[in-house]
Protein backbone atom coordinates (compact mmCIF):
# COMPACT_ATOMS: atom_id res chain seq x y z
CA UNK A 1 -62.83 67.77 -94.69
CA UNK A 2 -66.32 68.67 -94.05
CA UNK A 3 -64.97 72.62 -93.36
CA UNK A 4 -63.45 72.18 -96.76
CA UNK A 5 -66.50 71.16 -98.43
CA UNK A 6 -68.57 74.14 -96.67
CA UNK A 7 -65.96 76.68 -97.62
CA UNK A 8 -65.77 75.39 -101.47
CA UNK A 9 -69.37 75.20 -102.00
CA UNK A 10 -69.88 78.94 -100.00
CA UNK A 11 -66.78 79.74 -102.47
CA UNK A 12 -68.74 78.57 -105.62
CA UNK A 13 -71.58 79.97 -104.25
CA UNK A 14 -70.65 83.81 -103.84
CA UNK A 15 -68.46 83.04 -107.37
CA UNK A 16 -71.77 82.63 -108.98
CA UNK A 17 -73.47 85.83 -107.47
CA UNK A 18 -70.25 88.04 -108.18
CA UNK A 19 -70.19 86.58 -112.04
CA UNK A 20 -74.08 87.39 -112.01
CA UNK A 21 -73.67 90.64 -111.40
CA UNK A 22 -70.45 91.44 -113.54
CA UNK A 23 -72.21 89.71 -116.60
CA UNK A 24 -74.83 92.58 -115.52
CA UNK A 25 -72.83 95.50 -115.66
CA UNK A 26 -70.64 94.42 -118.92
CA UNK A 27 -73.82 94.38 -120.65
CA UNK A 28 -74.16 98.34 -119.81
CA UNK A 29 -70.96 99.24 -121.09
CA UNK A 30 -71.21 100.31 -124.70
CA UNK A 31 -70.11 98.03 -127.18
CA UNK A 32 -67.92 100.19 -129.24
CA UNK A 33 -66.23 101.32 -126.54
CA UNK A 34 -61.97 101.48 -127.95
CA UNK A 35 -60.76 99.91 -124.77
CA UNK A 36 -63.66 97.13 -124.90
CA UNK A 37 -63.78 97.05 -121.21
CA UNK A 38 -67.23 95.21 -121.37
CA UNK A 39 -65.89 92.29 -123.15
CA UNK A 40 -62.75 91.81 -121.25
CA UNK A 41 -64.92 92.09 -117.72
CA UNK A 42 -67.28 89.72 -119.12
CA UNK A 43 -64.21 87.21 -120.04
CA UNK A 44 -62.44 87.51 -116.82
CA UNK A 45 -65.36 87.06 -114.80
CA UNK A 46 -66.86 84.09 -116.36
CA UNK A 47 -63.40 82.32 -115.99
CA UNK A 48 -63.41 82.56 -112.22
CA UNK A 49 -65.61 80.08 -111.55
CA UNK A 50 -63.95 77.37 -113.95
CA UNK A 51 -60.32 77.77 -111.75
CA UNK A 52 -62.26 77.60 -108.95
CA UNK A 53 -63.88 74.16 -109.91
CA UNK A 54 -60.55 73.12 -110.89
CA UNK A 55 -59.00 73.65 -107.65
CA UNK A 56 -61.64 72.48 -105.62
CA UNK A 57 -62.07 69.47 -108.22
CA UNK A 58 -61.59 66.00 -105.57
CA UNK A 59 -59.37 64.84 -108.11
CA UNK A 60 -56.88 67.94 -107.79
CA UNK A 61 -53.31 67.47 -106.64
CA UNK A 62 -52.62 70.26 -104.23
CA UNK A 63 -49.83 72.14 -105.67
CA UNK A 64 -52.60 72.11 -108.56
CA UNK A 65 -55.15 73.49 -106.15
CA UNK A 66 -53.05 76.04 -105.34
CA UNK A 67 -52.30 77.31 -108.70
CA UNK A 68 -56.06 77.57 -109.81
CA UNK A 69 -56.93 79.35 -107.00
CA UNK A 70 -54.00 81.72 -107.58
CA UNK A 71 -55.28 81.81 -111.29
CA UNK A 72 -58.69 82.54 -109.90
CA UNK A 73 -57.05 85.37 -107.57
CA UNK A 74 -55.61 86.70 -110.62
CA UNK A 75 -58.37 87.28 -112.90
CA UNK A 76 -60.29 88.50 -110.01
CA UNK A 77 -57.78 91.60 -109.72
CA UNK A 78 -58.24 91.82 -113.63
CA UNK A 79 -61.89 92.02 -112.78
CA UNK A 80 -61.23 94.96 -110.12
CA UNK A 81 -59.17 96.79 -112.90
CA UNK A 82 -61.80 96.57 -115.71
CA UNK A 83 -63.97 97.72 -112.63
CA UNK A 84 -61.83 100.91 -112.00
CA UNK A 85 -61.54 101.91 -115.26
CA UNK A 86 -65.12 101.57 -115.89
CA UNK A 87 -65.86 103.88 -112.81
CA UNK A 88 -63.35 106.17 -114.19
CA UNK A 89 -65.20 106.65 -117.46
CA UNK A 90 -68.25 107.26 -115.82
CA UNK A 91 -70.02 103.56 -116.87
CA UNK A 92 -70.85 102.96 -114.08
CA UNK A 93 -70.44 102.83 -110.16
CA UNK A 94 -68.55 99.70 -109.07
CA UNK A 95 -67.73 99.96 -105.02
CA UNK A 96 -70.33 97.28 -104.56
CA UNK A 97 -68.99 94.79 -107.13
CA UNK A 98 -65.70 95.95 -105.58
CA UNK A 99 -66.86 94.49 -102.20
CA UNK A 100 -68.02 91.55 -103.87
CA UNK A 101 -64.85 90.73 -104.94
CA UNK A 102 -63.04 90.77 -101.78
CA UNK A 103 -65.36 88.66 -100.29
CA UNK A 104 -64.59 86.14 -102.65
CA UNK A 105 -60.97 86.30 -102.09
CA UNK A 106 -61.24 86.52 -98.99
CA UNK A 107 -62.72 82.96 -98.84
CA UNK A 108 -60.12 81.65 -101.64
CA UNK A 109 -57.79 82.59 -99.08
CA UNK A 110 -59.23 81.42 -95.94
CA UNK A 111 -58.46 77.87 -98.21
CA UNK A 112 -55.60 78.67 -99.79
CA UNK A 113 -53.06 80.86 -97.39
CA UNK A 114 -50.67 81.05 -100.24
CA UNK A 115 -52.85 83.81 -101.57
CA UNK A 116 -52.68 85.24 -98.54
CA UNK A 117 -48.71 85.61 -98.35
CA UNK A 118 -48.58 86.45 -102.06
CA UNK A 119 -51.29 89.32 -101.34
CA UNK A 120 -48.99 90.57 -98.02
CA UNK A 121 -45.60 90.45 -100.38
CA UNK A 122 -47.02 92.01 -103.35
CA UNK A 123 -48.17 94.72 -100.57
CA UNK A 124 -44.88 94.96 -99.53
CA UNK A 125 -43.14 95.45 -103.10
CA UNK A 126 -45.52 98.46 -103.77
């Protein structure tokens, strides 16, 4: 339990940082832009820590656990494609934010190894 409650608060903790700085970089990609890529980073990223607190909530069933942190997963790799496309237009440069999201994952996973086996089959489809 106690390697639980490290990994969810270190989970929460680089959540925080990697909204921080998404928030930061929205805000430099110009408003009227058609695709509003700013906005939809900004939404995405400021719902990963709320499935994250779900999951990791004490009163959480575990097949409930499992499917925030999936959710979370998810909107992280709608975070990594607002990132690319913002790279691509020349908004800005995203490898570190990039980074920043695998870390995360990589620690939703190290929890929840159903992310892990989707990530490997999805992998596998492509």
């Amino acid at each position: 339990m106690k390697d639980s409650n490290y990994n969810s608060r270190k989970i929460k903790e680089k959540t925080q940082e990697l909204v921080s700085s998404l928030n930061s970089i929205s805000d430099r990609i110009p408003n009227g832009q058609i695709y509003q890529i700013g906005e939809k980073l900004r939404k995405s990223a400021n719902s990963v820590p709320k499935y994250i607190e779900l999951g990791f909530n004490e009163n959480t069933r575990k097949f409930d656990k499992i499917r925030f942190l999936i959710m979370a997963n998810s909107v992280l790799e709608d975070c990594r494609t607002y990132l690319s496309l913002a790279e691509t237009l020349k908004y800005a440069y995203t490898q570190d934010l990039i980074e920043q999201i695998n870390s995360v994952n990589d620690l939703i996973a190290l929890d929840c190894p159903t992310i892990n086996y989707l990530g490997k089959k999805s992998q596998m489809a492509s």
